[in-house]
C-alpha atoms as a PDB file:
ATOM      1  CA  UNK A   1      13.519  38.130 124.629  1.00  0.00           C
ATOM      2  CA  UNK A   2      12.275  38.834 121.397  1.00  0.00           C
ATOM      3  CA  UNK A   3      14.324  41.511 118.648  1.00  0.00           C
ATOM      4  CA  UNK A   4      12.729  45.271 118.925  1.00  0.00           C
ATOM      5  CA  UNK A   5      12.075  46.422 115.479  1.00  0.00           C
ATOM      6  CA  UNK A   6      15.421  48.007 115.700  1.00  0.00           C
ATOM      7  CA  UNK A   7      17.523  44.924 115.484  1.00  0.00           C
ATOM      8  CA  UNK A   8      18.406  45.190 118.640  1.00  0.00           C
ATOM      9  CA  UNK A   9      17.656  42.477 122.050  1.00  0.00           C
ATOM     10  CA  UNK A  10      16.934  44.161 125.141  1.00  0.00           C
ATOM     11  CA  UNK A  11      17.977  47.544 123.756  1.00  0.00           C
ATOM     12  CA  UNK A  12      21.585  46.472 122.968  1.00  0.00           C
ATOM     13  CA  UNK A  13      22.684  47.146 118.994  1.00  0.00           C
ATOM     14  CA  UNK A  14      24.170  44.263 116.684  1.00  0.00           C
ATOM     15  CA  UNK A  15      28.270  44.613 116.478  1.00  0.00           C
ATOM     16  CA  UNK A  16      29.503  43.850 112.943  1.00  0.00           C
ATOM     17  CA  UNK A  17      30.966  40.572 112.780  1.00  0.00           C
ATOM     18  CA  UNK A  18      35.087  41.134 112.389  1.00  0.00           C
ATOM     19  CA  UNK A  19      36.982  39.552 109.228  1.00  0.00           C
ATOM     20  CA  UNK A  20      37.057  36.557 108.685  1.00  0.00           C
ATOM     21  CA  UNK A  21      34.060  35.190 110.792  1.00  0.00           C
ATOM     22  CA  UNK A  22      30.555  33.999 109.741  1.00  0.00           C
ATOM     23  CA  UNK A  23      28.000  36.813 109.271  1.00  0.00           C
ATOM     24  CA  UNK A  24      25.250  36.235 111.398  1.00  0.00           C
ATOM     25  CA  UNK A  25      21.834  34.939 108.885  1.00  0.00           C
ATOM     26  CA  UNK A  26      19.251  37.852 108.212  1.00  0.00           C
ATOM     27  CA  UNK A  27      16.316  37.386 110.432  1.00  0.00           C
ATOM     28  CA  UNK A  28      13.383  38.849 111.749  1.00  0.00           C
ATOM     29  CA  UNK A  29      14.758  41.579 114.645  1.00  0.00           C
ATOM     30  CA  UNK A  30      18.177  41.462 112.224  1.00  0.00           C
ATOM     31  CA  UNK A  31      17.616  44.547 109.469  1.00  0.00           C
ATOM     32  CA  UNK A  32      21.739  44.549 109.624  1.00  0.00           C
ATOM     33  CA  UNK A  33      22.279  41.098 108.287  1.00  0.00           C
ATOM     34  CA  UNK A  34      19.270  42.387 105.709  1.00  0.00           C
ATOM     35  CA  UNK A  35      21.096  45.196 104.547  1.00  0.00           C
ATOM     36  CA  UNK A  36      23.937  42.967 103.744  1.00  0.00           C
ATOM     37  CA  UNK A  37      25.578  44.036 107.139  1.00  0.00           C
ATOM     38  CA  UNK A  38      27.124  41.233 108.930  1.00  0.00           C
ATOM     39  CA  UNK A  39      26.745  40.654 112.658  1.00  0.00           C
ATOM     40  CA  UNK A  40      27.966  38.742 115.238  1.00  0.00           C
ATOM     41  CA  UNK A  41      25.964  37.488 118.210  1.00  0.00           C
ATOM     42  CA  UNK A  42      26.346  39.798 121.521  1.00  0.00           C
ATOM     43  CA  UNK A  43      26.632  38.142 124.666  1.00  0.00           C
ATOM     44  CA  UNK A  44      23.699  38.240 126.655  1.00  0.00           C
ATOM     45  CA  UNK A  45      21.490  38.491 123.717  1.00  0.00           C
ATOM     46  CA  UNK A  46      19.026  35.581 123.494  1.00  0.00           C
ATOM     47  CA  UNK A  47      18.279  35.996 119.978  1.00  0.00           C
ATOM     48  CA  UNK A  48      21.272  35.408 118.820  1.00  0.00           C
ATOM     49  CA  UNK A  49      22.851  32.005 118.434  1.00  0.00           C
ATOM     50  CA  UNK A  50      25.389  30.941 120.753  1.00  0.00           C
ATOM     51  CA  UNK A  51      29.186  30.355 119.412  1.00  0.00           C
ATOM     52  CA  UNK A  52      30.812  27.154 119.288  1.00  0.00           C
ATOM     53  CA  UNK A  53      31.711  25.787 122.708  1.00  0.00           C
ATOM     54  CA  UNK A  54      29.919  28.834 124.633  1.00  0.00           C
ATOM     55  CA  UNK A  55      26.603  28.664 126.249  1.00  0.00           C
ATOM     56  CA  UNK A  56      24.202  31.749 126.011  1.00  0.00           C
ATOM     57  CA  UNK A  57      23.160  33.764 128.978  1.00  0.00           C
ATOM     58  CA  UNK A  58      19.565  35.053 128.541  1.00  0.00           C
ATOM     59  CA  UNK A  59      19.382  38.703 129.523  1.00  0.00           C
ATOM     60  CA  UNK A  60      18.867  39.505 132.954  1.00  0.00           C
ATOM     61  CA  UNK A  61      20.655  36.583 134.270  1.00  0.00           C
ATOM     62  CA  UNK A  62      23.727  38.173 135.518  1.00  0.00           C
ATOM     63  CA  UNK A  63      24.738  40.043 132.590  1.00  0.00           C
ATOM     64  CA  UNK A  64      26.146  43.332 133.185  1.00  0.00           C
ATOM     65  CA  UNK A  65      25.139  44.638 130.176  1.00  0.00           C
ATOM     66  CA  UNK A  66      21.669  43.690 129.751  1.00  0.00           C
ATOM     67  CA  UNK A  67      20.590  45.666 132.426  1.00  0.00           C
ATOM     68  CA  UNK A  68      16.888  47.205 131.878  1.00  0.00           C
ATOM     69  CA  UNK A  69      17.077  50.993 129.938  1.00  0.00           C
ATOM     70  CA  UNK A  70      20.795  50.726 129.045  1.00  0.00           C
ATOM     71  CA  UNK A  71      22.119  50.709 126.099  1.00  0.00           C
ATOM     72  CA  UNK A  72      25.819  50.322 125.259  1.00  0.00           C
ATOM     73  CA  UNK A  73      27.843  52.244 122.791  1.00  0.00           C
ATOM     74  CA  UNK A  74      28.823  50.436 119.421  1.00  0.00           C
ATOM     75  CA  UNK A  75      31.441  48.284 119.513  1.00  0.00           C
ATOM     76  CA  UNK A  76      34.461  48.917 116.682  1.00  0.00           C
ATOM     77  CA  UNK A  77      38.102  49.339 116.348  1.00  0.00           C
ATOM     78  CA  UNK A  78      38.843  47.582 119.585  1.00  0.00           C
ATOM     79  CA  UNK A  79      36.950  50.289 121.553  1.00  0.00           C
ATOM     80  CA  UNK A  80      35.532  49.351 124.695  1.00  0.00           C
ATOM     81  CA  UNK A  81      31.791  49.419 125.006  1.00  0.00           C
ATOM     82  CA  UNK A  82      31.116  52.798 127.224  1.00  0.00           C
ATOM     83  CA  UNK A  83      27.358  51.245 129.624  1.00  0.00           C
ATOM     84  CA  UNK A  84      25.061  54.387 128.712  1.00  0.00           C
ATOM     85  CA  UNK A  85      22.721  55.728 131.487  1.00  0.00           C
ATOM     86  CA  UNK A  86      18.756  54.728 131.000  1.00  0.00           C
ATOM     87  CA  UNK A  87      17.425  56.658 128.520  1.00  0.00           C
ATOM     88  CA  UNK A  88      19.861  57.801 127.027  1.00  0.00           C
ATOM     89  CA  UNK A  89      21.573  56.439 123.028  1.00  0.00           C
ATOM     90  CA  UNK A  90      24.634  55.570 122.655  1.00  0.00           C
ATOM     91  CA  UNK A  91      28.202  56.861 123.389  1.00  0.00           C
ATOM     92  CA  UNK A  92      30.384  56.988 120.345  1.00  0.00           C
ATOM     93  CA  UNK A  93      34.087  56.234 121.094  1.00  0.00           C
ATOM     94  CA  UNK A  94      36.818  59.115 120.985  1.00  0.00           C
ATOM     95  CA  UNK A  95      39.447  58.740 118.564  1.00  0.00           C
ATOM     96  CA  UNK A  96      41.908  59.280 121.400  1.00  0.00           C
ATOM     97  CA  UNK A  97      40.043  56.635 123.953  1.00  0.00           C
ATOM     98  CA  UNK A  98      40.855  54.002 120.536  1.00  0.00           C
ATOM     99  CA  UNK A  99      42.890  51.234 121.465  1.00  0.00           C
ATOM    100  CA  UNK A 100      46.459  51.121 119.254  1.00  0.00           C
ATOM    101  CA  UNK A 101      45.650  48.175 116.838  1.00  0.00           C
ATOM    102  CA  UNK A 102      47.795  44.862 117.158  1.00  0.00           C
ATOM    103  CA  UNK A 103      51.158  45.212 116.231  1.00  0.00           C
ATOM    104  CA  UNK A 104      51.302  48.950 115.640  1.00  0.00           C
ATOM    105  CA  UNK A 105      54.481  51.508 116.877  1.00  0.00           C
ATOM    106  CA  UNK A 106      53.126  54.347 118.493  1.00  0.00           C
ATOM    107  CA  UNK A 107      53.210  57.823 116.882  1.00  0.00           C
ATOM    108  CA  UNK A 108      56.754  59.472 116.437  1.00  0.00           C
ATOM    109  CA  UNK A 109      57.448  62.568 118.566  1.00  0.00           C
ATOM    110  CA  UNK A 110      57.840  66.142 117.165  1.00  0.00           C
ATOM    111  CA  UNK A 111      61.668  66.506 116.415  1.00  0.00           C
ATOM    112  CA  UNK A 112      63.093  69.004 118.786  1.00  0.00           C
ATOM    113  CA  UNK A 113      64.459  71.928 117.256  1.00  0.00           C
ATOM    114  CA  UNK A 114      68.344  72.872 117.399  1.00  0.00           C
ATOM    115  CA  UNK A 115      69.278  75.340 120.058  1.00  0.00           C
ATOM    116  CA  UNK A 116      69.924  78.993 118.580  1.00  0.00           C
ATOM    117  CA  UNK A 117      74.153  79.288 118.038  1.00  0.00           C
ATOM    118  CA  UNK A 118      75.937  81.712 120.180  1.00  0.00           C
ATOM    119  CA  UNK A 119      79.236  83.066 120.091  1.00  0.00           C
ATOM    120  CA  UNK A 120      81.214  83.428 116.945  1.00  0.00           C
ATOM    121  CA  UNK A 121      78.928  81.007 115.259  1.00  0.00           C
ATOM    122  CA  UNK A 122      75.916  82.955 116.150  1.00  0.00           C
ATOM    123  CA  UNK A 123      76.995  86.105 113.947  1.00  0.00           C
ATOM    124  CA  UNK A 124      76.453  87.058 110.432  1.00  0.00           C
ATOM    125  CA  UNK A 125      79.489  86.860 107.618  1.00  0.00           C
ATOM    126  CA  UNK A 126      78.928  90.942 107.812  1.00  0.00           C
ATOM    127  CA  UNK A 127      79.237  91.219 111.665  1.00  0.00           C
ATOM    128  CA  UNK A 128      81.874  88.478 111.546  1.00  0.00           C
ATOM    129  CA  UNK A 129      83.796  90.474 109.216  1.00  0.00           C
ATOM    130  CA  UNK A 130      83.708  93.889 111.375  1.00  0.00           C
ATOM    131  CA  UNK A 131      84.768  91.888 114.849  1.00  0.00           C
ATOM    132  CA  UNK A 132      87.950  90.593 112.782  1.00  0.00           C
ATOM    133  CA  UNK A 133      88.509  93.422 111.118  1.00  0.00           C
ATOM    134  CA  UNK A 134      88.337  95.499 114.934  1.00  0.00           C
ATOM    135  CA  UNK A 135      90.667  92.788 116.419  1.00  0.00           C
ATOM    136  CA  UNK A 136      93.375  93.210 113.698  1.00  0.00           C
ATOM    137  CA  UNK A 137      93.137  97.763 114.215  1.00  0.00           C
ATOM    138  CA  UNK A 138      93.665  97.051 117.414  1.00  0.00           C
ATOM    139  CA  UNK A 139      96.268  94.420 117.330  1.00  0.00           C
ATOM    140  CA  UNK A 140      97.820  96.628 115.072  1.00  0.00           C
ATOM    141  CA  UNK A 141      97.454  99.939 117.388  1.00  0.00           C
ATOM    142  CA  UNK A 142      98.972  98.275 120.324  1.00  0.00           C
ATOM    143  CA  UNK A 143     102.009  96.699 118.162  1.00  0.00           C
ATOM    144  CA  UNK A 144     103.041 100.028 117.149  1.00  0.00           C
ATOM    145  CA  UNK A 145     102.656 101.863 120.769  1.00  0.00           C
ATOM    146  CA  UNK A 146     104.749  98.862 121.935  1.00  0.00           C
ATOM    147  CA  UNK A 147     107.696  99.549 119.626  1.00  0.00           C
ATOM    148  CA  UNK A 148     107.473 103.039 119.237  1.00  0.00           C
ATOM    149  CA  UNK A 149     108.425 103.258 123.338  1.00  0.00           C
ATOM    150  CA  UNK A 150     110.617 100.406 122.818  1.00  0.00           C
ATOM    151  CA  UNK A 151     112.794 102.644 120.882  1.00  0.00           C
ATOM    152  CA  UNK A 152     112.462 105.736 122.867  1.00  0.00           C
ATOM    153  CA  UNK A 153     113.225 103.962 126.091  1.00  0.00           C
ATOM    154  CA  UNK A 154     116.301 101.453 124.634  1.00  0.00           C
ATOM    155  CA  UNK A 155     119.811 103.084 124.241  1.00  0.00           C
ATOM    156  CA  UNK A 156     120.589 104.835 121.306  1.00  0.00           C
ATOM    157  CA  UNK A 157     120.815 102.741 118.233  1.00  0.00           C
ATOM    158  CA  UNK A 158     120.464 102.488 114.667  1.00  0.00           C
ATOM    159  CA  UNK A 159     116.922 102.905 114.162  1.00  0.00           C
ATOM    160  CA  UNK A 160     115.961 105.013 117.353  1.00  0.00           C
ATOM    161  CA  UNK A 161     118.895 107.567 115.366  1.00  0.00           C
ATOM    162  CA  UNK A 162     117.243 107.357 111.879  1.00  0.00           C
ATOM    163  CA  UNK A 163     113.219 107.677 112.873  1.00  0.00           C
ATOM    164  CA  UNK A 164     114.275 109.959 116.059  1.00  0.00           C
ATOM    165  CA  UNK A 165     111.627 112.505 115.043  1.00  0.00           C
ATOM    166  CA  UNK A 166     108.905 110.183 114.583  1.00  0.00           C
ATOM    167  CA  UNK A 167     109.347 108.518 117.833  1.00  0.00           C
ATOM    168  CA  UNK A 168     109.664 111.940 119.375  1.00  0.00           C
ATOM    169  CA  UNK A 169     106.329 112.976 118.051  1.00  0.00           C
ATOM    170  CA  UNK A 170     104.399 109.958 119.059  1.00  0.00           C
ATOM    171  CA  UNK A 171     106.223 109.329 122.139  1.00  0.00           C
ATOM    172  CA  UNK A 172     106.205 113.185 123.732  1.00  0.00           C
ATOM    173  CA  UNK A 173     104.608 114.118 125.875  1.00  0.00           C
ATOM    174  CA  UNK A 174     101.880 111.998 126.277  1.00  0.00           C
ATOM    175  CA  UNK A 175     104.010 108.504 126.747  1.00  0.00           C
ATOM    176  CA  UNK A 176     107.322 110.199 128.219  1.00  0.00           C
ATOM    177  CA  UNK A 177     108.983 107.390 130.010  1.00  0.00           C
ATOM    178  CA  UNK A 178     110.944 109.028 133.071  1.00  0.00           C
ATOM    179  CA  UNK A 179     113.470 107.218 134.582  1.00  0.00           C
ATOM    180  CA  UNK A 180     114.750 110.117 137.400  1.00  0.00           C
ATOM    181  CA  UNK A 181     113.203 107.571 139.887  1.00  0.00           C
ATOM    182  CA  UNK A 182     116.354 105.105 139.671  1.00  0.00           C
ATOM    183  CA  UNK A 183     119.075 107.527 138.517  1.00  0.00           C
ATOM    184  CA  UNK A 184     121.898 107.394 140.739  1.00  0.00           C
ATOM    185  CA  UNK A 185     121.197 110.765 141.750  1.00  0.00           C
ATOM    186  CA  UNK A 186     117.550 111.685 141.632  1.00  0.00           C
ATOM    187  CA  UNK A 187     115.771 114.987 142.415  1.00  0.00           C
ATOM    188  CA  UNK A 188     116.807 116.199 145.736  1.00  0.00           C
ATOM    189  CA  UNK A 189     115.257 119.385 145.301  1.00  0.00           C
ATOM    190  CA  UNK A 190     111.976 121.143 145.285  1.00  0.00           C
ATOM    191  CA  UNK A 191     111.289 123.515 141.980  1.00  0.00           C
ATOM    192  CA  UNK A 192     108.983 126.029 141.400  1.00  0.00           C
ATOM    193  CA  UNK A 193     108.609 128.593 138.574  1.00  0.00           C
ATOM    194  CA  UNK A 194     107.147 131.818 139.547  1.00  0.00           C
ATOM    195  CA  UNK A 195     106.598 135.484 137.616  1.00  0.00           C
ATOM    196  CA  UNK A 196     106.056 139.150 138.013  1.00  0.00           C
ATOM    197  CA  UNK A 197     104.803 141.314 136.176  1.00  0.00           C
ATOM    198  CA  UNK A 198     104.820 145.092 135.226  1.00  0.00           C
ATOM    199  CA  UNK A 199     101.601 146.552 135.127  1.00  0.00           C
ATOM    200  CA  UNK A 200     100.493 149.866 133.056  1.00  0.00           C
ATOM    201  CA  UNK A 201      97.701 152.086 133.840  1.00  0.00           C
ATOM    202  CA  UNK A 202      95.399 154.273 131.519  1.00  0.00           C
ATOM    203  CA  UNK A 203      97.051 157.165 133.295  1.00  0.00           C
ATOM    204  CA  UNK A 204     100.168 155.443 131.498  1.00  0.00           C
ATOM    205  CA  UNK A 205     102.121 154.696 134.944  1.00  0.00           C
ATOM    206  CA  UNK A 206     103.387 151.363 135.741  1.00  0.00           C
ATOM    207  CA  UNK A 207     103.706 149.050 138.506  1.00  0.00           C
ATOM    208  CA  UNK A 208     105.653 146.074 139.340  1.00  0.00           C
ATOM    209  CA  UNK A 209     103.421 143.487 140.687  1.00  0.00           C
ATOM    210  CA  UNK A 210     104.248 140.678 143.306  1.00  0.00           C
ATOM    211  CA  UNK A 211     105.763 137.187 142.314  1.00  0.00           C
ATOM    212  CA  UNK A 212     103.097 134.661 141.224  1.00  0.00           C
ATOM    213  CA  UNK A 213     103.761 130.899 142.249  1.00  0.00           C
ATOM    214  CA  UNK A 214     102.665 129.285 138.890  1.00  0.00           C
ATOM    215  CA  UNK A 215     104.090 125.929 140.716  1.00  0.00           C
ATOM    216  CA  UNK A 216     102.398 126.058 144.099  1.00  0.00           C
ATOM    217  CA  UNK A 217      99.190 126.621 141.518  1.00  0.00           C
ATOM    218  CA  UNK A 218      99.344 123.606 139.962  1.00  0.00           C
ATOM    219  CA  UNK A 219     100.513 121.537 143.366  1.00  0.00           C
ATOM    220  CA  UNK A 220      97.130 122.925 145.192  1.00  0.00           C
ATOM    221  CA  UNK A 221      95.281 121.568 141.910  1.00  0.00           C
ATOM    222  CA  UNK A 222      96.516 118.276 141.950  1.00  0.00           C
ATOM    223  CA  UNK A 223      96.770 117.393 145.678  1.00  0.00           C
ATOM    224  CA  UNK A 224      93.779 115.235 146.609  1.00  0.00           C
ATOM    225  CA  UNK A 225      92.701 114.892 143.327  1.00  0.00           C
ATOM    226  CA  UNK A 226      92.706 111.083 142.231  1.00  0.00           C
ATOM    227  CA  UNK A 227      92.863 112.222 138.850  1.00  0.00           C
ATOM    228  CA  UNK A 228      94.853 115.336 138.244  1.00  0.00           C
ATOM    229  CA  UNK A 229      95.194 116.742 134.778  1.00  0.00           C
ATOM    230  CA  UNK A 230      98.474 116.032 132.789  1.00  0.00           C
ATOM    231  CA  UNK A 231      98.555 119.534 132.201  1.00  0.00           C
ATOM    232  CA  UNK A 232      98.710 120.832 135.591  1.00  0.00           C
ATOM    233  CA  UNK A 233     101.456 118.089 136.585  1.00  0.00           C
ATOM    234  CA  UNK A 234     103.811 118.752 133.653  1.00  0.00           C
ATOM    235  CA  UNK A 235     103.425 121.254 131.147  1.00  0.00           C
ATOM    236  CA  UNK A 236     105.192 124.513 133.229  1.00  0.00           C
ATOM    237  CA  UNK A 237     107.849 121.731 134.040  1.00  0.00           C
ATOM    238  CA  UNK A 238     108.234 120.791 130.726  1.00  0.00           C
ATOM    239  CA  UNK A 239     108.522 124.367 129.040  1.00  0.00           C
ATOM    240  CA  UNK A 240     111.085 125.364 132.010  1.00  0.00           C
ATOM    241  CA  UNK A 241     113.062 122.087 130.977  1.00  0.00           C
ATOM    242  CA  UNK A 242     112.872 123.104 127.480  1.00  0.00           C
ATOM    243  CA  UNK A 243     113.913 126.766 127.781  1.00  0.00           C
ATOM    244  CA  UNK A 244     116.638 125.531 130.123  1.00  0.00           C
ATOM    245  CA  UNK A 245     118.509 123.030 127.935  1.00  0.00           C
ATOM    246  CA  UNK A 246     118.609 125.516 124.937  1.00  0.00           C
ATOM    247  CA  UNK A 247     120.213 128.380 127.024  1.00  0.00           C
ATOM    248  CA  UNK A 248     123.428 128.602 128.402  1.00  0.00           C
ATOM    249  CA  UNK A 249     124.478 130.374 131.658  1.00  0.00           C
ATOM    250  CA  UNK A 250     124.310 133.504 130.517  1.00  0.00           C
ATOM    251  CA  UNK A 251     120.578 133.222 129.184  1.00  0.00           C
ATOM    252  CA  UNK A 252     122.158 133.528 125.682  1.00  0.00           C
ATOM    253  CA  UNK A 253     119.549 131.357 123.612  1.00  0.00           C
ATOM    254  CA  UNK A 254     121.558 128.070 121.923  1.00  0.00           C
ATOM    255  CA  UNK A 255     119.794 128.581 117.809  1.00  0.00           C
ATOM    256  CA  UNK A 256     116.326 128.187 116.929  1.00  0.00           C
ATOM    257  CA  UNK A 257     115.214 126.053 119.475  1.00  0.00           C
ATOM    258  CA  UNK A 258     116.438 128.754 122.322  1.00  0.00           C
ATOM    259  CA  UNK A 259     114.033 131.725 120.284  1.00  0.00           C
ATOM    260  CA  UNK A 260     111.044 129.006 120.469  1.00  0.00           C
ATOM    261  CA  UNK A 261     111.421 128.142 124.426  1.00  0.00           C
ATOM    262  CA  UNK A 262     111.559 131.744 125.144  1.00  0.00           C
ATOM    263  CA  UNK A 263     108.317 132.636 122.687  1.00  0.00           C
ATOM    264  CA  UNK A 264     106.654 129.219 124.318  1.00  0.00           C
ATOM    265  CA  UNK A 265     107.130 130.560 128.259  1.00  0.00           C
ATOM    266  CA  UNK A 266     106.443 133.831 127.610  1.00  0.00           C
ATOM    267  CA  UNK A 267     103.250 132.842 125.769  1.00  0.00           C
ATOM    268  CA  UNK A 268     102.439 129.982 128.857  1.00  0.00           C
ATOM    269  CA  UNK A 269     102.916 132.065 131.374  1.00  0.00           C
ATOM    270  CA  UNK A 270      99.985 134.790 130.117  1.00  0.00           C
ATOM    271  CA  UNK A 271      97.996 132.462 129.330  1.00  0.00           C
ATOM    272  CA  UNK A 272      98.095 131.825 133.527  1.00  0.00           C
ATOM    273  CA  UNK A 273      97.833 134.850 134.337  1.00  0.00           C
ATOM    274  CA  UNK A 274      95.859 136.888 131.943  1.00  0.00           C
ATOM    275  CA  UNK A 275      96.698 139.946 129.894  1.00  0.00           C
ATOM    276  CA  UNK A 276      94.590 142.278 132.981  1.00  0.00           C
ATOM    277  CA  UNK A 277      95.150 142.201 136.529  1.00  0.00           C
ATOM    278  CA  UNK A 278      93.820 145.030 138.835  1.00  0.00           C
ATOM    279  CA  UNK A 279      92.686 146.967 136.144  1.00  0.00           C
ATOM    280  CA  UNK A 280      95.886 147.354 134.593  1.00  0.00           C
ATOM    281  CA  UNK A 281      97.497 145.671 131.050  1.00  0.00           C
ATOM    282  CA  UNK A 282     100.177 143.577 131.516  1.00  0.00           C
ATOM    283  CA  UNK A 283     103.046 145.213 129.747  1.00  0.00           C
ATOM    284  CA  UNK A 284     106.278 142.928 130.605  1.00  0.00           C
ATOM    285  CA  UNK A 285     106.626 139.626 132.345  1.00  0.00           C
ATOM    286  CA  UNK A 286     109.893 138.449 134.565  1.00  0.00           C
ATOM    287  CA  UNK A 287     110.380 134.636 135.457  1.00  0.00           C
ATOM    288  CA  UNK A 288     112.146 133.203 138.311  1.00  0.00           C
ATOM    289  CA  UNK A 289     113.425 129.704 139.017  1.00  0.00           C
ATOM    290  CA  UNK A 290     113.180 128.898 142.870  1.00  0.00           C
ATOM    291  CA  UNK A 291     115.477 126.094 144.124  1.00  0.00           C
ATOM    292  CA  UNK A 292     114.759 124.439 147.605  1.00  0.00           C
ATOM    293  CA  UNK A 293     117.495 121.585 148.909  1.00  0.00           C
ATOM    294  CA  UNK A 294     114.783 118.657 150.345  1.00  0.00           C
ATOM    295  CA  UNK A 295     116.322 118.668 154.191  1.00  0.00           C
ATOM    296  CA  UNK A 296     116.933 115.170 155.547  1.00  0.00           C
ATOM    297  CA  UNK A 297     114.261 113.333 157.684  1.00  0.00           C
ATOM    298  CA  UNK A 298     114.802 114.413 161.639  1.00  0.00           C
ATOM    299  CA  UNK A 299     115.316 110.835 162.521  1.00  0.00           C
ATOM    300  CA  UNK A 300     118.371 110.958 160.473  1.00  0.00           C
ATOM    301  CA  UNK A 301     119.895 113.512 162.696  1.00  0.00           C
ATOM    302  CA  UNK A 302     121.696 114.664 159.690  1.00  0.00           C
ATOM    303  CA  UNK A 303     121.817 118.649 158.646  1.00  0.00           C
ATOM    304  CA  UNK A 304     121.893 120.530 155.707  1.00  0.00           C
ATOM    305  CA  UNK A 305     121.620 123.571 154.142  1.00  0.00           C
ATOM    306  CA  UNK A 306     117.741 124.360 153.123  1.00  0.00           C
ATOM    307  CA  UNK A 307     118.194 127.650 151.732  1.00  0.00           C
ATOM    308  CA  UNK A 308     116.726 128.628 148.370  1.00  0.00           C
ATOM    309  CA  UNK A 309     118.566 129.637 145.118  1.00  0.00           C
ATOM    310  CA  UNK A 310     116.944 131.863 142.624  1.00  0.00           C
ATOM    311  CA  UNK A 311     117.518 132.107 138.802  1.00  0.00           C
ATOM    312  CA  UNK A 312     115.928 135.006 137.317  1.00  0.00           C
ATOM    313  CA  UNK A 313     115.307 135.623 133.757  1.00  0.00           C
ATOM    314  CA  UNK A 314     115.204 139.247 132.176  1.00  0.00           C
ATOM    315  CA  UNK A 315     112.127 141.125 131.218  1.00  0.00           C
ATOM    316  CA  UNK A 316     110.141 140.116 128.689  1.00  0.00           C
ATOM    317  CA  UNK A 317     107.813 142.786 126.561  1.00  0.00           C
ATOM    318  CA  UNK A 318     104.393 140.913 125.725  1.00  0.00           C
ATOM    319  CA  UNK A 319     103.275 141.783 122.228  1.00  0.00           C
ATOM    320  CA  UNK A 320     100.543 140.736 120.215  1.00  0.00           C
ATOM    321  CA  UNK A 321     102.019 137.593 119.247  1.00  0.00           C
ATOM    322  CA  UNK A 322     102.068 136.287 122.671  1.00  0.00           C
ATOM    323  CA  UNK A 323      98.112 137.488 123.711  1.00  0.00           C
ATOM    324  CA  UNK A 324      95.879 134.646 123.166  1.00  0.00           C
ATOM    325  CA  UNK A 325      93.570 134.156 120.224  1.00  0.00           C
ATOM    326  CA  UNK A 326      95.671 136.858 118.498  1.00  0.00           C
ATOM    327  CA  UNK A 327      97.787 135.090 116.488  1.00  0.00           C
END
């Protein structure tokens, strides 16, 4: 079949010729080889000559690619030729449909980035330096709790005797370290504190009013209560303890620390029950300590004596000193 006047035999376009072969001679039906284009004979195309040792097929003779109205995309860079339908021109090649040249590596992958560090190694110098300097407060902290009630708790020694006040101070009352549990003789008796007090009217009369369980007060607060203030389970214990180791048996106060436990009961004790009650101003106060023996369990089938002792205190005139908020 004779070249259109597009170069091309049966509608199929030239391919240039690769390196290094023979450019196909500029003919009629060959503008490429004109243009000083080189081409290389197409298979199936009658015009062109046939290659050493290979026979031409004419077009239409069992060619694939000659078939009537197609044409076939161009062929270059080892892309395969892409049969177009009739009609229509031809099908460039996609850069990613591009056969890998001979001998080439294939592209290197992205490099995959690090993974974020957590932990210690994850914070700043600044936030590094606040964590340490937390850790070392509180190593600190818990090093001096631990010897402070070291030294309250061992027997007396050298340095309990000199810093005695300091590791009173830090110790008491919050970390008091009671050991009545394992005595050889431990509490076998129930104690409660209890008052009266005298009343005075405007008329100017006064009353005696009935004893006041301070201790069944603070028992009723605490029972059932999974977390019962440390106020309400020993501070009226604690101020009877103190007023009772600085008197002696006659109430006579033992020195300073006698005048203070009387001053810090008297001032307690209205602060339970108010400077008004009934109406009336509460002129004096009278305290009471109530001793009950614990009676052995009935299984024992031992008997004792259960009756209570009382230790009464004298009357005590409330001034302004003792009122709260007065002082």
């Amino acid at each position: 079949m004779p070249a259109d006047e597009t170069g091309t035999a049966a509608g199929r376009p030239l391919v240039p010729a690769p390196a290094g072969e023979r450019p196909a001679p500029a003919g009629a039906g060959n503008p490429s080889a004109a243009e000083g284009r080189s081409s290389v004979p197409v298979e199936g195309d009658p015009s062109a000559p046939a290659m050493a040792g290979q026979r031409s097929v004419p077009a239409g003779h069992g060619s694939p690619s000659a078939a009537a109205g197609e044409r076939s995309a161009p062929a270059g860079g080892g892309s395969p030729s892409i049969p177009a339908a009739a009609g229509e021109g031809p099908v460039p090649a996609r850069a990613g449909n591009a056969s890998p040249a001979a001998g080439s590596s294939p592209a290197p992958s992205a490099p995959t980035a690090p993974p974020a560090p957590t932990g210690w190694a994850g914070l700043s110098r600044p936030g590094r330096l606040v964590v340490a300097g937390g850790g070392a407060l509180v190593a600190l902290a818990t090093a001096v709790h631990l010897v402070m009630v070291f030294f309250h708790v061992a027997p007396p020694n050298t340095v309990s005797r000199q810093h005695a006040r300091a590791i009173s101070q830090y110790v008491l009352p919050e970390y008091e370290q009671n050991w009545k549990l394992f005595a050889p003789n431990p509490l076998q008796q129930n104690i409660s504190v209890q008052v009266r007090p005298k009343l005075r009217g405007p008329d100017g009369r006064v009353i005696t009013g009935d004893w006041i369980d301070l201790s069944a007060q603070d028992g009723a607060a605490i029972r059932h209560n999974p977390f019962p203030s440390h106020t309400q389970q020993n501070q009226l214990r604690r101020a009877w303890d103190f007023y009772s180791n600085s008197h002696d048996q006659q109430e006579h106060p033992l020195g300073l620390r006698g005048r203070l436990s009387e001053a810090y009961l008297r001032r307690l004790v209205i602060a339970r029950i108010g400077t008004m009650r009934d109406g009336r101003t509460v002129d004096q106060v009278q305290l009471r300590l109530v001793s009950t023996p614990v009676g052995p369990p009935p299984f024992s089938g031992q008997h004792s004596d259960t009756t209570p002792s009382y230790r009464e205190l004298a009357w005590w005139l409330i001034t302004a000193e003792d009122l709260p908020g007065d002082r």
